[in-house]
N, C-alpha and C. Protein backbone atom coordinates (compact mmCIF):
# COMPACT_ATOMS: atom_id res chain seq x y z
N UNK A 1 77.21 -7.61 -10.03
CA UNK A 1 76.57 -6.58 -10.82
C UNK A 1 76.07 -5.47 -9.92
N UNK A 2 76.52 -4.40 -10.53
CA UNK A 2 75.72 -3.30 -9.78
C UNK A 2 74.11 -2.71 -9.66
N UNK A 3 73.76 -2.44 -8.14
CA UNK A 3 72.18 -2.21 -8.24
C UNK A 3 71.68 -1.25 -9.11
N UNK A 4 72.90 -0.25 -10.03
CA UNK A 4 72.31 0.74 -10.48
C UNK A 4 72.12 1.93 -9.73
N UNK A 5 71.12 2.72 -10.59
CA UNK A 5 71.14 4.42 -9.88
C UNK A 5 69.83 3.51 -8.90
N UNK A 6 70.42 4.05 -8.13
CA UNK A 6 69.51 3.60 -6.58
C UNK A 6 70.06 4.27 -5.45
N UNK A 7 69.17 4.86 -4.59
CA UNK A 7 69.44 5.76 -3.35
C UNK A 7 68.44 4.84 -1.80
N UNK A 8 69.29 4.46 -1.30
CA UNK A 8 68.12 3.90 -0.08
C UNK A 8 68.42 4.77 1.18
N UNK A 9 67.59 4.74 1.90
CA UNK A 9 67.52 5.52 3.45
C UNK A 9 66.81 4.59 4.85
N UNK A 10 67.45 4.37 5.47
CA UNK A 10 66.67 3.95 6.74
C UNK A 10 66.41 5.30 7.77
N UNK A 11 65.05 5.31 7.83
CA UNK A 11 64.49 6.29 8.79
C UNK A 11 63.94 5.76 10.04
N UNK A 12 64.49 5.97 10.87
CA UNK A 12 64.32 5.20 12.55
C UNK A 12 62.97 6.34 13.15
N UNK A 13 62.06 5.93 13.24
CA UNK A 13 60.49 6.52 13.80
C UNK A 13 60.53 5.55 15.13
N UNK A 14 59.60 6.37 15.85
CA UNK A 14 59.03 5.65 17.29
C UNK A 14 58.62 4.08 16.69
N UNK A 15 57.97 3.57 15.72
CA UNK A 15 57.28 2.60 15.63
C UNK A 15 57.74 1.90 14.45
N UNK A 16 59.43 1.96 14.65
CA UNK A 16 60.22 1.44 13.89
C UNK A 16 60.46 1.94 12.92
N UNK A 17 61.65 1.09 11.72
CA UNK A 17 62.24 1.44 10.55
C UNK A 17 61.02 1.83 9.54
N UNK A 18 61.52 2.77 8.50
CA UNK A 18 60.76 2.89 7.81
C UNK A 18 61.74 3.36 6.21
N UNK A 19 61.68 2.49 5.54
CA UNK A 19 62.44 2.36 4.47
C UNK A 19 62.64 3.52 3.11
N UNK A 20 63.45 4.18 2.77
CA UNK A 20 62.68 5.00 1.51
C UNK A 20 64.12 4.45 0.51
N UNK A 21 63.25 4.41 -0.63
CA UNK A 21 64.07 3.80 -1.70
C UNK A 21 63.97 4.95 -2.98
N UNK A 22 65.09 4.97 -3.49
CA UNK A 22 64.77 6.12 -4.63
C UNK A 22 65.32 5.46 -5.59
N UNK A 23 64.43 5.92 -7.01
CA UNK A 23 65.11 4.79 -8.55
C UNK A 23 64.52 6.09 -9.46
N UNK A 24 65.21 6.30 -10.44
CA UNK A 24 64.84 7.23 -11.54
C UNK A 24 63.35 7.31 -11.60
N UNK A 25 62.46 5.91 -11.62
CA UNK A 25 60.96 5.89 -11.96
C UNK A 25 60.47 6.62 -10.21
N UNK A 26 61.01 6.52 -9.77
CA UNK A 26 60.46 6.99 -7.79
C UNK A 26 60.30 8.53 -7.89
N UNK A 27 61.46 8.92 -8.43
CA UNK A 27 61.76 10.18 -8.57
C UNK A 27 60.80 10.87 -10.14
N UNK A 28 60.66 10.03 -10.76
CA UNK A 28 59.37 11.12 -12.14
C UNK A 28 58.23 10.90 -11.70
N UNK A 29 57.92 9.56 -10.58
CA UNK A 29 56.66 9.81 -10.09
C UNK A 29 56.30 11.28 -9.14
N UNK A 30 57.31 11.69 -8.55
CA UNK A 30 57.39 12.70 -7.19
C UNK A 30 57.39 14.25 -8.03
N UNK A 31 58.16 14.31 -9.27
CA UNK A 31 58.10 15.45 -10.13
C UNK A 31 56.72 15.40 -10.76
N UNK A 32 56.36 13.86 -10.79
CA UNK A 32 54.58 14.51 -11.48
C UNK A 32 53.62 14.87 -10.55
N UNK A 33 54.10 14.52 -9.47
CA UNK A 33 53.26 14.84 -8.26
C UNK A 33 53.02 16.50 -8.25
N UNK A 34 54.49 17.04 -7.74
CA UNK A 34 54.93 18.10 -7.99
C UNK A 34 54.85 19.41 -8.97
N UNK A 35 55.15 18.94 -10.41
CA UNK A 35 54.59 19.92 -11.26
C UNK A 35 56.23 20.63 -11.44
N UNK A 36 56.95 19.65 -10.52
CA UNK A 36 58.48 20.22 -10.72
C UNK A 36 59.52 19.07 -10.90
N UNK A 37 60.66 19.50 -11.70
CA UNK A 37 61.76 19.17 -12.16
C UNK A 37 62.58 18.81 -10.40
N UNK A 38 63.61 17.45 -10.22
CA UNK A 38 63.43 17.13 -9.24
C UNK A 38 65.08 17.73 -9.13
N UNK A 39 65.85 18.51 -9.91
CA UNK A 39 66.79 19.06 -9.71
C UNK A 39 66.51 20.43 -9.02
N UNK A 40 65.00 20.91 -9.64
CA UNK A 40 65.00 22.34 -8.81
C UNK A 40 64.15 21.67 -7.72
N UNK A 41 63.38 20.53 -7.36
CA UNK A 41 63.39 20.63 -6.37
C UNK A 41 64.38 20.40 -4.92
N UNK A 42 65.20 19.37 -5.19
CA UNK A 42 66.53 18.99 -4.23
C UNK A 42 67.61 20.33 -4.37
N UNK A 43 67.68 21.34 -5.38
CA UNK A 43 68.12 22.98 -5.08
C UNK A 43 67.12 23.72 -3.86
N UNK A 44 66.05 23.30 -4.04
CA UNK A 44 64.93 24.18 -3.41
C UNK A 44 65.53 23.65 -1.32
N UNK A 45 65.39 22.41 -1.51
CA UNK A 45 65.81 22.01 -0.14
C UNK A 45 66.98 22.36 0.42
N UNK A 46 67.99 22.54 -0.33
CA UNK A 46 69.06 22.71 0.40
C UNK A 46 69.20 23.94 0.80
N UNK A 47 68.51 25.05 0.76
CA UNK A 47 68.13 26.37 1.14
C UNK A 47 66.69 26.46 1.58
N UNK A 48 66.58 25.49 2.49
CA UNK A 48 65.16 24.91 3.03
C UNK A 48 64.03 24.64 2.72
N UNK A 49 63.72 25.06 1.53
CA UNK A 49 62.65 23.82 0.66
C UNK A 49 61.34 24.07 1.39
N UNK A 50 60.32 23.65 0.96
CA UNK A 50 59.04 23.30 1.26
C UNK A 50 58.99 21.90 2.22
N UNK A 51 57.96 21.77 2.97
CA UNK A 51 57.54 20.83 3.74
C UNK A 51 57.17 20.09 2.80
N UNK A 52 55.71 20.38 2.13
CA UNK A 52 55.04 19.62 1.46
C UNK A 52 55.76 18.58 0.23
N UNK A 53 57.09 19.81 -0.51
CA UNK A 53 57.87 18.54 -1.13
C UNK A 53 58.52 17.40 -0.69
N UNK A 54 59.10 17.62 0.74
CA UNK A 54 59.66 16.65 1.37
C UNK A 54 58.89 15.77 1.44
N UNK A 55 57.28 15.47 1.88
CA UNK A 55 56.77 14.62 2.21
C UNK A 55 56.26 14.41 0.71
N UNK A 56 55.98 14.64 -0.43
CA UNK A 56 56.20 14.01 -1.56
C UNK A 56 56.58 13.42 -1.69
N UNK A 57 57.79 13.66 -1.93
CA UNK A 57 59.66 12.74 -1.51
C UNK A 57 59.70 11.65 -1.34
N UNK A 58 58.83 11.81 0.30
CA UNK A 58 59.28 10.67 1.03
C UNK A 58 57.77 9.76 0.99
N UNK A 59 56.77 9.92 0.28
CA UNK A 59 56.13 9.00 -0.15
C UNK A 59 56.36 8.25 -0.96
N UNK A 60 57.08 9.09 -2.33
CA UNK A 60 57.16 8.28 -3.50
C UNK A 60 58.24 7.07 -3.20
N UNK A 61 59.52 7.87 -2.32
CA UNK A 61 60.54 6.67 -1.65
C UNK A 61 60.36 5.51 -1.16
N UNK A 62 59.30 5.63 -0.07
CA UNK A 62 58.22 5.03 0.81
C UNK A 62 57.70 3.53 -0.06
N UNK A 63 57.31 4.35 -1.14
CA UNK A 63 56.19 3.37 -2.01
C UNK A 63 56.90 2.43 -3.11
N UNK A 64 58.16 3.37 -3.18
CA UNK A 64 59.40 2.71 -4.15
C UNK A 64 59.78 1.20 -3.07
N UNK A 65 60.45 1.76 -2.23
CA UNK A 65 60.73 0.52 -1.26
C UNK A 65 59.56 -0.97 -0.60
N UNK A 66 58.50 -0.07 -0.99
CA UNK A 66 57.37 -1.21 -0.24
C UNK A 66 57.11 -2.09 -1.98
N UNK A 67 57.38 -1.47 -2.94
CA UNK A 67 57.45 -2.16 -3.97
C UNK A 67 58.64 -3.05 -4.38
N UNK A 68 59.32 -2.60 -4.03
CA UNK A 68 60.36 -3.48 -4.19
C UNK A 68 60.84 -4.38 -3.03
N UNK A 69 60.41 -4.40 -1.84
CA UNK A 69 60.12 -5.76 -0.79
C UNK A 69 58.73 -6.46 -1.14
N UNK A 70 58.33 -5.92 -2.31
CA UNK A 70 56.93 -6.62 -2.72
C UNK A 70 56.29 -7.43 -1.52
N UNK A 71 56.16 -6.01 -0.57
CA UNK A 71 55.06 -6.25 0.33
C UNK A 71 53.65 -5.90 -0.31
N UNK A 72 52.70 -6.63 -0.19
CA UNK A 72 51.35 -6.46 -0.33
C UNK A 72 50.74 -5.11 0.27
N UNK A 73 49.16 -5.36 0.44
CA UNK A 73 48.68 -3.98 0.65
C UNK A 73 48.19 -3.10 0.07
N UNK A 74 48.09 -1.82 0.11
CA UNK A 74 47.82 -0.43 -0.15
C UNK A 74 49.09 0.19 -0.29
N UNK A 75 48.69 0.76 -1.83
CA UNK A 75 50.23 1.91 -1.64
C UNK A 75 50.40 3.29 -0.71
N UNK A 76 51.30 3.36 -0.38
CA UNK A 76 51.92 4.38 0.50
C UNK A 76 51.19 5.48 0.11
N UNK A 77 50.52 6.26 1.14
CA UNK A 77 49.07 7.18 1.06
C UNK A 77 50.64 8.78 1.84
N UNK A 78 49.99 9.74 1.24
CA UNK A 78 50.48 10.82 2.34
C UNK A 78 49.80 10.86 3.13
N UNK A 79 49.41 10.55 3.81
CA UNK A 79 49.04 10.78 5.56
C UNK A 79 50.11 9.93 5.86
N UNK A 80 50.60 8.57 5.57
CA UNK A 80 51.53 7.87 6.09
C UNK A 80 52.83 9.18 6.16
N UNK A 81 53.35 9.31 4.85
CA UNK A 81 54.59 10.02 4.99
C UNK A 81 54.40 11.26 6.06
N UNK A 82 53.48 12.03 6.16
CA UNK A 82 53.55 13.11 6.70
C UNK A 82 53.53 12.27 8.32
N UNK A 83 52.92 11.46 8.58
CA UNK A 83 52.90 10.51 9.89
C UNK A 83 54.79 10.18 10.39
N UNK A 84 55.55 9.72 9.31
CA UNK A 84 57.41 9.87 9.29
C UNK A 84 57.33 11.07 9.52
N UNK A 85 56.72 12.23 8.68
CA UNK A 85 57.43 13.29 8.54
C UNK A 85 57.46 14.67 10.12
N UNK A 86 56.30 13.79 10.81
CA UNK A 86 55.64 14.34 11.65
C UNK A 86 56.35 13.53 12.89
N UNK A 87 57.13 12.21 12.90
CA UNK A 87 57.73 11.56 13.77
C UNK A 87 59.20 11.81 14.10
N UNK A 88 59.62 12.54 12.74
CA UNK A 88 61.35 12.20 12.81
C UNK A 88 61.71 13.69 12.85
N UNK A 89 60.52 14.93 12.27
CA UNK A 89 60.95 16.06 11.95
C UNK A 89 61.41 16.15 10.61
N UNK A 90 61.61 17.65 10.26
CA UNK A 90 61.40 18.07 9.14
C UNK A 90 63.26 17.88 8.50
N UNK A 91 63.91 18.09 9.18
CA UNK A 91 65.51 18.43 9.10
C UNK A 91 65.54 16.47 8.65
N UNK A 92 65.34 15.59 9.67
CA UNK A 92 65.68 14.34 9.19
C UNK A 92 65.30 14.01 8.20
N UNK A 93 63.95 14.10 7.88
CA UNK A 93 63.50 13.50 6.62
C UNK A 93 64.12 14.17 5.57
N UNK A 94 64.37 15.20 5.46
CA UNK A 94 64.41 15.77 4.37
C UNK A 94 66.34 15.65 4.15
N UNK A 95 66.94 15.28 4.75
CA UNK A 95 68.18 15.07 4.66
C UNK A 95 68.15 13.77 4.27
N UNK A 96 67.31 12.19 4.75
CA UNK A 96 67.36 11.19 4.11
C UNK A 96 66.43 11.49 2.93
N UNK A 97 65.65 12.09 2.45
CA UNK A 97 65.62 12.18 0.76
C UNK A 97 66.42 12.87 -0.02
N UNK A 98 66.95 14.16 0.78
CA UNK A 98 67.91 14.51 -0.18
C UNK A 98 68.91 14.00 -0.27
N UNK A 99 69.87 12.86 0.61
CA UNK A 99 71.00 12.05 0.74
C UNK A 99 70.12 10.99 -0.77
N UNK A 100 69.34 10.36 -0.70
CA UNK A 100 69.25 9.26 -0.97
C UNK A 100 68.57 9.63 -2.88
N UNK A 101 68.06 11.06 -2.80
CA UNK A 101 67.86 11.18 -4.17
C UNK A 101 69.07 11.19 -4.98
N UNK A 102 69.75 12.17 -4.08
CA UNK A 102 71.06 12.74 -4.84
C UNK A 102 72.19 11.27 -5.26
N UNK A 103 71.85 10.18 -4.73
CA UNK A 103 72.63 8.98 -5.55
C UNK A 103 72.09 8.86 -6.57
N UNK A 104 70.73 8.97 -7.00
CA UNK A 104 70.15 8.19 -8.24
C UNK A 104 70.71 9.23 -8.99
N UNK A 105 70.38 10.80 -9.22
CA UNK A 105 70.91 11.56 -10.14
C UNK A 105 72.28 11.82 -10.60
N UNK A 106 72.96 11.33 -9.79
CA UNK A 106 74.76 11.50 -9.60
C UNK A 106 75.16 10.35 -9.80
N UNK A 107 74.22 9.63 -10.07
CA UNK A 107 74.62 7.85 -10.82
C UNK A 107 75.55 7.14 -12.31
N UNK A 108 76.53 6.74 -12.06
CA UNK A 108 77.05 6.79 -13.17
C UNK A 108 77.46 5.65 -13.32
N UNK A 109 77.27 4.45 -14.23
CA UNK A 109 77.63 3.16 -14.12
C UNK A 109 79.12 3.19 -14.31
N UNK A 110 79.81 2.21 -13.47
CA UNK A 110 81.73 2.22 -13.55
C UNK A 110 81.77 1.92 -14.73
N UNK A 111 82.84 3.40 -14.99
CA UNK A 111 83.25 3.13 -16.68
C UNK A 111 82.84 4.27 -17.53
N UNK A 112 81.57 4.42 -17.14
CA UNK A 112 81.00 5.56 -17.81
C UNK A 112 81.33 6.56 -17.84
N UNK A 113 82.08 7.25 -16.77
CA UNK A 113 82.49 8.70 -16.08
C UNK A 113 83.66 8.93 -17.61
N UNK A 114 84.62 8.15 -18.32
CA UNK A 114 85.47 8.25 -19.04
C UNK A 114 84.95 8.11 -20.35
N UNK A 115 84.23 8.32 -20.96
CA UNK A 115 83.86 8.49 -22.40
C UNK A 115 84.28 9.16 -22.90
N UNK A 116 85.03 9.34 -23.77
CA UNK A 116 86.01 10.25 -24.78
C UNK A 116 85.03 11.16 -25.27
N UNK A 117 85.34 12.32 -25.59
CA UNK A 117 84.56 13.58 -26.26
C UNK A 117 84.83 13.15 -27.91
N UNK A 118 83.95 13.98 -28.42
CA UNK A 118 83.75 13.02 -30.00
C UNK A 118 84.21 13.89 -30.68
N UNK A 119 84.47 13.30 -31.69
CA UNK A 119 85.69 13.82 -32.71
C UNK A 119 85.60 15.29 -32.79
N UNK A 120 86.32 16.33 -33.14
CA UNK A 120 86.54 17.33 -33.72
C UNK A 120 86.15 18.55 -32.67
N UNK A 121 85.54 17.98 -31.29
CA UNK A 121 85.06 18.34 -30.50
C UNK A 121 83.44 18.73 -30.87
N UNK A 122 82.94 18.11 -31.33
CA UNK A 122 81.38 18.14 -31.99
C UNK A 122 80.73 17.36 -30.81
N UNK A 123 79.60 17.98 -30.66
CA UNK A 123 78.02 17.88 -29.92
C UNK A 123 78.04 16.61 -29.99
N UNK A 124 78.52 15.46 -29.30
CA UNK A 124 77.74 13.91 -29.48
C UNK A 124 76.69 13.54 -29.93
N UNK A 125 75.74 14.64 -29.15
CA UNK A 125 74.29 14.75 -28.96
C UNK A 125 73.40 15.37 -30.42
């Protein structure tokens, strides 16, 4: 079975791996953070983007992944991310969130991509 829309990233820091996981819920947490739609924000990056979204990003990723190794603890604080974001640089991080968002949104379960258009050529929707 497939994991689904899921985007993972390994980010190599001085003081080891540091995991970011992206899942549809990772990503509406980071747009509520934001106050933005996470299509204009991953547009915004690829024509260099804000700092501060990246390390959004890469908290909510951060906190996605430490939840789902259901490690204990405190959830993933920004001072941590900006601590990655401040270790690896701005170009890395922000290339492993935008690599690793852009799977969840471009996610399409096998099979799905072929759905016939509906009769008469009418709005499905």
């Amino acid at each position: 079975m497939s994991a689904g829309a899921r985007g993972e990233r390994v980010i190599e820091t001085e003081d080891g791996e540091v995991r970011v996981l992206f899942t549809n819920r990772a990503l509406a947490n980071a747009e509520a953070q934001l106050n933005r739609g996470v299509f204009e924000v991953l547009t915004d990056l690829q024509s260099g983007g804000r700092i501060g979204d990246v390390a959004v990003l890469l908290q909510a990723g951060m906190e996605a992944a430490r939840r789902d190794a259901r490690e204990g603890g405190k959830p993933v604080s920004a001072a941590q991310a900006y601590a990655v974001l401040d270790d690896v640089g701005y170009a890395a991080a922000a290339i492993a969130v935008v690599e690793a968002a852009a799977e969840v949104v471009s996610y399409t379960r096998e099979g799905d991509a072929n759905i016939p258009p509906a009769e008469d050529g009418a709005d499905p929707n």
